[in-house]
Protein backbone atom coordinates (compact mmCIF):
# COMPACT_ATOMS: atom_id res chain seq x y z
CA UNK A 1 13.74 227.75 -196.73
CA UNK A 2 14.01 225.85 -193.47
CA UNK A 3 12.67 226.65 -190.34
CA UNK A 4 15.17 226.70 -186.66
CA UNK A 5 14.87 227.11 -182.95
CA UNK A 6 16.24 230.13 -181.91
CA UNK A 7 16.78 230.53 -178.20
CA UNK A 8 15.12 233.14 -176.54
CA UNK A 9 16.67 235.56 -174.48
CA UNK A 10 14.80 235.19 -171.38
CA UNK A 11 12.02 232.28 -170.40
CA UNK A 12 8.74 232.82 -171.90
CA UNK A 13 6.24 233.25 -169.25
CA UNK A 14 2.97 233.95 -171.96
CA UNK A 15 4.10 229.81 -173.11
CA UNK A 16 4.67 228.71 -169.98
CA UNK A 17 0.87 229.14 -169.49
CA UNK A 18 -0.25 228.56 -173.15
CA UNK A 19 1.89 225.04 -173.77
CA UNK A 20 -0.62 222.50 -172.01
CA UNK A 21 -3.41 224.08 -174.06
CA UNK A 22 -2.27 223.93 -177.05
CA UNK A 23 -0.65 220.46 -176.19
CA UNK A 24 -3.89 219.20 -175.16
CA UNK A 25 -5.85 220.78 -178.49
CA UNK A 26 -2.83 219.35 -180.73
CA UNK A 27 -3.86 215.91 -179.12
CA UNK A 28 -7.69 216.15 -180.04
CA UNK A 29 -6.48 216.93 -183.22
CA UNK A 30 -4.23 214.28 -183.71
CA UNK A 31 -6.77 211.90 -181.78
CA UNK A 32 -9.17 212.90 -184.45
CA UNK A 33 -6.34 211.91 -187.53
CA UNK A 34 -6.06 208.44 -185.77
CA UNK A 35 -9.76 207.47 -185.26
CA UNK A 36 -10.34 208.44 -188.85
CA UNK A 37 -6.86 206.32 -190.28
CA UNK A 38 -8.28 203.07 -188.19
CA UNK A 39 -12.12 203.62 -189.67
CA UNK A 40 -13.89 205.47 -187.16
CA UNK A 41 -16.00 207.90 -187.36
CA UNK A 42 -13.71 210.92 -185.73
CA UNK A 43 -15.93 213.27 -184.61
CA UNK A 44 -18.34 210.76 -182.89
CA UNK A 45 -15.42 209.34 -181.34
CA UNK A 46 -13.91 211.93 -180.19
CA UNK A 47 -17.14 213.01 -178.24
CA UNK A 48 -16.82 209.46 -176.56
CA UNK A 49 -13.56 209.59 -175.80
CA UNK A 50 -13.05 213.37 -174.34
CA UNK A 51 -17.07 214.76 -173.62
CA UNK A 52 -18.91 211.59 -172.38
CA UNK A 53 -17.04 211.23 -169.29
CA UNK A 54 -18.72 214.66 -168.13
CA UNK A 55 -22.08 213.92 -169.20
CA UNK A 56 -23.72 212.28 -166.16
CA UNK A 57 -23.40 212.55 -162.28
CA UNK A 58 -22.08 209.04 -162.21
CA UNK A 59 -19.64 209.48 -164.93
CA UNK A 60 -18.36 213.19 -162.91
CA UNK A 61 -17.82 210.60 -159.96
CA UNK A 62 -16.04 208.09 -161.80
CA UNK A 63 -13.73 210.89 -163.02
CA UNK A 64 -12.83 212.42 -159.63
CA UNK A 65 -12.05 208.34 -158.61
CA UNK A 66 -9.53 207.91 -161.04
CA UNK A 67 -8.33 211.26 -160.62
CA UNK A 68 -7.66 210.16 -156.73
CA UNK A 69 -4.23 208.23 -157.03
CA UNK A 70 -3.03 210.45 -160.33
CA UNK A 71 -3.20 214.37 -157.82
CA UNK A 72 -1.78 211.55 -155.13
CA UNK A 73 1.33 210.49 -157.47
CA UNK A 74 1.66 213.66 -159.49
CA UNK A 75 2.53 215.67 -156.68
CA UNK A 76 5.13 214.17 -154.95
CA UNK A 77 6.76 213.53 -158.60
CA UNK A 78 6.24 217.30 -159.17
CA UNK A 79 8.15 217.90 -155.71
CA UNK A 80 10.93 215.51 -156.92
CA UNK A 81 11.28 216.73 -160.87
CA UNK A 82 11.42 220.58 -159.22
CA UNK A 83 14.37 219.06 -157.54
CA UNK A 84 15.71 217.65 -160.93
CA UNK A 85 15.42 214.20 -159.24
CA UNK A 86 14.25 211.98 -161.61
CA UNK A 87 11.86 209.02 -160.02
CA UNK A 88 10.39 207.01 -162.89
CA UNK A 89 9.15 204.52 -160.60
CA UNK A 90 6.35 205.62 -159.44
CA UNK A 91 4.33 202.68 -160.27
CA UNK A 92 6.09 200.41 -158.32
CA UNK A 93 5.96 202.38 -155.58
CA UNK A 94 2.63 202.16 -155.58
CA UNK A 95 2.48 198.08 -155.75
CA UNK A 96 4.54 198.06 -153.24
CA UNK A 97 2.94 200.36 -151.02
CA UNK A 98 -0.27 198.28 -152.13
CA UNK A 99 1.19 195.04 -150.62
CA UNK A 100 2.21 197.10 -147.04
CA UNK A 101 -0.81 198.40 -146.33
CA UNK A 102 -2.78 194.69 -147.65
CA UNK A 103 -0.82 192.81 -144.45
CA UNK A 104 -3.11 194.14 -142.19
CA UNK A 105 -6.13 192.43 -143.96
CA UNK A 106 -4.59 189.44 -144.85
CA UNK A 107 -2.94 188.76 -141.69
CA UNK A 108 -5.40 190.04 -139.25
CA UNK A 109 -8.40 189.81 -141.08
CA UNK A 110 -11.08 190.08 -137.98
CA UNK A 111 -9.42 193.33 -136.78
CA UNK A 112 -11.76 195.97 -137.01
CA UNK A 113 -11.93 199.36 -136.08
CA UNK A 114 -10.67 202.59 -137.24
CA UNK A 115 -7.40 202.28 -136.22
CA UNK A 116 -7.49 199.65 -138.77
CA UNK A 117 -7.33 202.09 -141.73
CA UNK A 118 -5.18 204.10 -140.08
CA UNK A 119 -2.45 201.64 -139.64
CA UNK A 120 -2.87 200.02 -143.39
CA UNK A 121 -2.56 204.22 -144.94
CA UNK A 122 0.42 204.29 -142.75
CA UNK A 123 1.71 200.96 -143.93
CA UNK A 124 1.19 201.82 -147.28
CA UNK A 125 3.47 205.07 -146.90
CA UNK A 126 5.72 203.36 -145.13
CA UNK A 127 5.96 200.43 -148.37
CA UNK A 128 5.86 203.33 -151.15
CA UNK A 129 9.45 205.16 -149.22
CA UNK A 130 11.02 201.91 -148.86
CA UNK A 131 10.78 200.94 -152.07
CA UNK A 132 11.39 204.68 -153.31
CA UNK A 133 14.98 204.42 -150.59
CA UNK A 134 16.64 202.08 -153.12
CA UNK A 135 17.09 203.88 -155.97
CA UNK A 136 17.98 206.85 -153.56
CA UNK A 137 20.69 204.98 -151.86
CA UNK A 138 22.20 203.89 -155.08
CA UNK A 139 22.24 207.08 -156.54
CA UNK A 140 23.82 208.65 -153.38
CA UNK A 141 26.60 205.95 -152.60
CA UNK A 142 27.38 204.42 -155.89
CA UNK A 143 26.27 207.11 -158.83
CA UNK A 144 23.65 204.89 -159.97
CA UNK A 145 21.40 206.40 -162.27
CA UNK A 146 18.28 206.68 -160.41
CA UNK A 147 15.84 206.40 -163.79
CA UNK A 148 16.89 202.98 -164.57
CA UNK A 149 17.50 201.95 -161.44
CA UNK A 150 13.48 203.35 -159.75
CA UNK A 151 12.16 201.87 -163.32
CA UNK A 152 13.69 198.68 -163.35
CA UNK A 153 12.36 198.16 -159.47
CA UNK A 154 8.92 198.56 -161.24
CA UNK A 155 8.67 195.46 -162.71
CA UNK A 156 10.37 193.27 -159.25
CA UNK A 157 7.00 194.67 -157.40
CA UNK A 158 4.86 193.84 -160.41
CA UNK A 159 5.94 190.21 -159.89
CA UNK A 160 6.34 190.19 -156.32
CA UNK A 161 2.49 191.02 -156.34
CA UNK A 162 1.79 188.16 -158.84
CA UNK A 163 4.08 185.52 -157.06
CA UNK A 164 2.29 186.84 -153.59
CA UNK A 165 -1.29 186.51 -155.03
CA UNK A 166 -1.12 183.48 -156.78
CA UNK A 167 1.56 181.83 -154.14
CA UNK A 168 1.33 182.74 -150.39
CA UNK A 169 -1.37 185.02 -150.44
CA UNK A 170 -4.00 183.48 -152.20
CA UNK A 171 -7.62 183.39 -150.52
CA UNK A 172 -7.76 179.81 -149.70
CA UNK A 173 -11.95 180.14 -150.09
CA UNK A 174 -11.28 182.16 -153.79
CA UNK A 175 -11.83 178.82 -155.85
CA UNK A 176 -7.99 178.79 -157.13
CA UNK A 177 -8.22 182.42 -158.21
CA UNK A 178 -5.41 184.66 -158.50
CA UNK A 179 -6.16 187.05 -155.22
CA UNK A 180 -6.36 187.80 -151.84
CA UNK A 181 -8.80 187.77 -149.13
CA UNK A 182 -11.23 190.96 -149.68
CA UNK A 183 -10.90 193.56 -147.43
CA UNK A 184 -14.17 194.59 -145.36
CA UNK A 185 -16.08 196.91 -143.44
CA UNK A 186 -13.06 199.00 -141.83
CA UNK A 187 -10.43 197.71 -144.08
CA UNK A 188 -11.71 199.78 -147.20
CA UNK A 189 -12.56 203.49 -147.49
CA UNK A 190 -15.52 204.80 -146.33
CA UNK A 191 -17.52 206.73 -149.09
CA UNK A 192 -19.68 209.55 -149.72
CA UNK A 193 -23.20 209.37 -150.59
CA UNK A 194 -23.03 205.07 -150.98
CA UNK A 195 -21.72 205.58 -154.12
CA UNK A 196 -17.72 204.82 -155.10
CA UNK A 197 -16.58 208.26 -154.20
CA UNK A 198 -14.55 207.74 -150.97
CA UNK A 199 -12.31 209.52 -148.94
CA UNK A 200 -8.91 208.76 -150.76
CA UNK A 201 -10.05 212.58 -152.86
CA UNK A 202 -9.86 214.22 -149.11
CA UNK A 203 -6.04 212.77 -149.06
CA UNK A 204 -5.31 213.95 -152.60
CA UNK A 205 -6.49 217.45 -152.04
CA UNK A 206 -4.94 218.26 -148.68
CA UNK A 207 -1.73 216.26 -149.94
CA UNK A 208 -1.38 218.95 -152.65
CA UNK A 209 -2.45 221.94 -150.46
CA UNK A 210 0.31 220.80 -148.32
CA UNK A 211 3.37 220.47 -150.86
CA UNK A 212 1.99 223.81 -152.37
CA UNK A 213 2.30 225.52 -148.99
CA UNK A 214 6.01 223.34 -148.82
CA UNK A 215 7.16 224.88 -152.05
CA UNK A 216 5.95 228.39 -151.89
CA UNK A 217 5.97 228.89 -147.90
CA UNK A 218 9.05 226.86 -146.56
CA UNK A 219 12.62 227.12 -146.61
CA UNK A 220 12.40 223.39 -147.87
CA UNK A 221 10.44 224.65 -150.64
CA UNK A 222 13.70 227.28 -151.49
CA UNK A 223 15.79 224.07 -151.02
CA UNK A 224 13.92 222.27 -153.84
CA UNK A 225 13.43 225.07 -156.48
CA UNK A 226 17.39 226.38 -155.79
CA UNK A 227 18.82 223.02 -156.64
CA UNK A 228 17.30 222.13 -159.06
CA UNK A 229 17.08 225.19 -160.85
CA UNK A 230 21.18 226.59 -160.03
CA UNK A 231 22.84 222.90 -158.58
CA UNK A 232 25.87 224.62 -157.87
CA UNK A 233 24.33 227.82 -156.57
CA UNK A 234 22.78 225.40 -154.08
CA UNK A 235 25.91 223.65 -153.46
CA UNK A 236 27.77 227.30 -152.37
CA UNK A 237 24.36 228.06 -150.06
CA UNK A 238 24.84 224.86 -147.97
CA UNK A 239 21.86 222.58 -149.23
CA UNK A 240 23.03 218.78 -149.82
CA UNK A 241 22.03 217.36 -153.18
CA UNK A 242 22.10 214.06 -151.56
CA UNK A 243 19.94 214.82 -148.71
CA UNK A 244 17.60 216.47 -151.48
CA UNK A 245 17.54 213.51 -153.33
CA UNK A 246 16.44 210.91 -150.55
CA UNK A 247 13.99 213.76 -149.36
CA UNK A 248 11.96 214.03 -152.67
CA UNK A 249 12.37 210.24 -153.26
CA UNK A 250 11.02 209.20 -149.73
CA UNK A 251 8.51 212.04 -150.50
CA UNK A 252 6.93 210.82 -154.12
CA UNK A 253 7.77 207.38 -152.84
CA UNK A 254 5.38 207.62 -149.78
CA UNK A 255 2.63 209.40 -151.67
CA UNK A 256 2.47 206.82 -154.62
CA UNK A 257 2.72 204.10 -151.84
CA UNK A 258 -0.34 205.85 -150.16
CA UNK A 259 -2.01 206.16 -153.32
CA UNK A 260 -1.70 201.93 -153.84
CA UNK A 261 -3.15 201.43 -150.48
CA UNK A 262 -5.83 203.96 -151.02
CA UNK A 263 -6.82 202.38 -154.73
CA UNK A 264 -6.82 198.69 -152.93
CA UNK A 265 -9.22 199.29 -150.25
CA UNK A 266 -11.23 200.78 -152.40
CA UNK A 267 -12.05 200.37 -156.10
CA UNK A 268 -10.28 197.01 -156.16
CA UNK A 269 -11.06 195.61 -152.49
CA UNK A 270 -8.27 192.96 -152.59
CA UNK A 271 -4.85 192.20 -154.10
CA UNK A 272 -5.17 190.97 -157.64
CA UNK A 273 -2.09 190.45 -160.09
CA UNK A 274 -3.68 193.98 -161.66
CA UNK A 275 -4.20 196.62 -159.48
CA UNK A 276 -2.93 199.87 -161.47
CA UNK A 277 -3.76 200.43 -165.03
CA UNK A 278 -0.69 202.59 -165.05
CA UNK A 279 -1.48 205.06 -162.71
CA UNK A 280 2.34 205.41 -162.05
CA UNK A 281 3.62 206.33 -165.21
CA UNK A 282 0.49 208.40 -165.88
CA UNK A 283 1.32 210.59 -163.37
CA UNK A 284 4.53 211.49 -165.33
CA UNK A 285 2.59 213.24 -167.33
CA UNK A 286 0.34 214.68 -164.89
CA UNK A 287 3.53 216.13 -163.12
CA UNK A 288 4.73 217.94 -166.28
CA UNK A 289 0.94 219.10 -167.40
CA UNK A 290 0.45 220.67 -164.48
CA UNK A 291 3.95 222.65 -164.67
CA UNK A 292 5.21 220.95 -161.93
CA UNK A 293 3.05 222.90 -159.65
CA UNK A 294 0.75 220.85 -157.18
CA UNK A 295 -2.14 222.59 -157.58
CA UNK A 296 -1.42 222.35 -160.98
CA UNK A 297 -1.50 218.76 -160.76
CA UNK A 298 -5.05 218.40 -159.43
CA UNK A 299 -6.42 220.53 -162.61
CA UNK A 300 -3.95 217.88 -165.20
CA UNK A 301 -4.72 214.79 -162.93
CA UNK A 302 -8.75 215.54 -163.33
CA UNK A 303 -7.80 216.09 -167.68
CA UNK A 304 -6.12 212.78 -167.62
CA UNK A 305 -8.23 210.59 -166.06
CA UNK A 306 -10.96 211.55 -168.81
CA UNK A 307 -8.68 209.42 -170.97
CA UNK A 308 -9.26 206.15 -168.99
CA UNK A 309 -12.94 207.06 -168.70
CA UNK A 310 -13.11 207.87 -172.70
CA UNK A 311 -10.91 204.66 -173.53
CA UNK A 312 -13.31 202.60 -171.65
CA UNK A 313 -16.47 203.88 -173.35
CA UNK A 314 -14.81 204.02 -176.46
CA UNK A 315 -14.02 200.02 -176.13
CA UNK A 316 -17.89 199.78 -175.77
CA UNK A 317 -18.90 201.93 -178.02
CA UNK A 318 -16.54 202.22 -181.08
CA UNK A 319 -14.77 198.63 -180.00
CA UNK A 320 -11.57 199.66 -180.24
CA UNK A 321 -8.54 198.30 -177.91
CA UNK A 322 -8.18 198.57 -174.75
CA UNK A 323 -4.63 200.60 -175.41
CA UNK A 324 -6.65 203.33 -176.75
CA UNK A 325 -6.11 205.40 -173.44
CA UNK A 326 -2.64 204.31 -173.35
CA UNK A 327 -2.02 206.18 -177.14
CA UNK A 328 -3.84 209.28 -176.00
CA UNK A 329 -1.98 209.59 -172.85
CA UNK A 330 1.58 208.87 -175.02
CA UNK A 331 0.04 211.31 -177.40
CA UNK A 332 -0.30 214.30 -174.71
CA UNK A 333 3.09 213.27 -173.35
CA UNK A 334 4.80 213.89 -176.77
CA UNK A 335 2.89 217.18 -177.52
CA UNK A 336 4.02 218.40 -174.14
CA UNK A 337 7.06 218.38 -174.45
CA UNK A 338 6.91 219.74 -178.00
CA UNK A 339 5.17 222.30 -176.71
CA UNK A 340 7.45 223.02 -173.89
CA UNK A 341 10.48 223.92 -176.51
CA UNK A 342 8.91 227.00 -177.17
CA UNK A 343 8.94 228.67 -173.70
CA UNK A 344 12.70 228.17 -174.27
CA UNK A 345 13.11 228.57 -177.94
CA UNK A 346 10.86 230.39 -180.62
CA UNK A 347 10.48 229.36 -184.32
CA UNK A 348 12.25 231.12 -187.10
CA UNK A 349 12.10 230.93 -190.93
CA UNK A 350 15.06 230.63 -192.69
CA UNK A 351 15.59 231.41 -196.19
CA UNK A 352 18.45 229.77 -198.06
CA UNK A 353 20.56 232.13 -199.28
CA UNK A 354 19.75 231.60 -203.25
CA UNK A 355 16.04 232.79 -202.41
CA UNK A 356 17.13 235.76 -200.56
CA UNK A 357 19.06 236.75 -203.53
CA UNK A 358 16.61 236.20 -205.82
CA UNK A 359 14.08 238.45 -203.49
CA UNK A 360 16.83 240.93 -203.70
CA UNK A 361 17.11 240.89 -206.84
């Protein structure tokens, strides 16, 4: 007896819906196997890690913070994987938006006034596409393949941003620490209610409000779904796959670089050589959780940041590494697209042949 995939006849709609729940319950129960194979005590840590971070005001706060740059990323890279445009490098994107929108600060450090924040969000766009144009370029003019390419760009920004903060842009009054100057007054985000809340969430929600109106309102919207769905039924209706492909990489590109900006002037306050615990390649996830659907996103972007609040009390609590997150997030990714398979394919039992005789028999 063995058991198969056997394509379905039609997609199933019923687990298009059901796969990210029954992803997310496969990872609590595999979350629950791994605490208890490493000594912990599963089902206290398991309340840590997925039911503490709603238990307060502050901690609901903290959750809709880190959500901010995750809805931010997610849905330009659900825009661009709609598209079947695949741009893995997200992350740097968002450094090097990060170090656009940080010139203002660094270089003009006593301007102040709102224009100020205006001008570093638009800087900060304006890094995130121009970092997101290479890999499109490539792609377009020499076939490059645009994973390797947008991934390998991820780790030039990463050290750009350490060479930058420890080299040129280093606070001259920091006491030889790696960093910049910190940004003040209108060079960070102004919050709600004095706490850390700020008004990056505002950009997040009416970013995704806005692709969801693109995709389901717009003849772009058409554009995106028909080419990536049917490539060469787009190809016979006029629409450019290489004008599609810079669109929804200048698109996630800006949108991660915004999200950089937005996370600098606000949780962080300066450059540092860490500004992103991932955020980037989190967002992957996010993208495919929330069915490639923006609004989608904002629902899977609010479920994953739980993991960096649950890692972090779980370090204090349980004192387990600081990867912890990192597994659970790796964790959902792999049941996800487990899960997936089956609004494509169903499972079937096969019996050998020898054991369907012998039934017959």
């Amino acid at each position: 007896m063995r058991i198969e995939l056997e394509k379905r006849p039609e997609r199933s709609a019923t687990m298009a819906w059901a796969s990210p729940l029954i992803a997310v319950m496969a990872t609590v129960v595999t979350g629950g196997l791994i605490f208890a194979a490493i000594g912990k005590p599963p089902l206290q840590a398991l309340w840590i890690f997925f039911l503490e971070p709603f238990s307060s005001l502050w901690s609901l706060e903290e959750l809709v913070v880190k959500a901010t740059p995750l809805i931010l990323i997610g849905v330009g890279l659900s825009v661009a994987y709609r598209a079947n445009v695949w741009n893995i490098g997200a992350e740097g994107q968002f450094t090097f938006g990060a170090l656009m929108g940080a010139i203002v600060p660094i270089f003009f450090n006593s301007w102040q006034s709102p224009l100020t924040l205006v001008v570093m969000l638009a800087l900060g766009i304006l890094g995130g596409m121009i970092w997101a144009a290479i890999p499109a370029f490539l792609k377009i003019k020499a076939g490059a393949n645009e994973i390797l390419v947008s991934l390998m760009l991820v780790y030039v920004a990463q050290l750009l941003l350490d060479w930058l903060v420890r080299g040129p842009w280093r606070d001259p009054k920091g006491y030889n620490f790696p960093k910049s100057v910190g940004f003040e007054d209108w060079q960070t985000m102004p919050v709600f209610g004095g706490g850390r809340l700020n008004l990056g969430i505002v950009l997040a929600l009416l970013a995704a409000v806005a692709l969801a109106i693109l995709m389901r309102r717009t003849m772009k919207g058409f554009e995106v779904r028909v080419l990536g769905e049917a490539p060469r039924a787009g190809r016979f209706a006029g629409f450019s796959s290489d004008r599609m492909t810079l669109f929804v990489f200048l698109l996630s590109g800006g949108l991660a670089g915004l999200a950089g900006i937005v996370e600098v002037a606000s949780t962080v306050g300066q450059l540092q050589p860490n500004i992103s615990p991932g955020y980037g390649f989190t967002a992957i996830i996010v993208a495919f959780l929330g069915r490639l659907d923006p609004i989608g996103v904002v629902v899977a972007a609010l479920m994953l940041a739980v993991s960096y609040l649950g890692g972090e009390a779980a370090q204090v609590a349980l004192g387990i590494s600081d990867k912890a997150a990192r597994v659970f997030q790796g964790v959902l990714l792999f049941w996800v697209l487990a899960c997936d398979t089956l609004i494509y394919y169903r499972l079937r039992i096969v019996r050998s042949a020898s054991a369907a005789e012998e039934g017959a028999a």
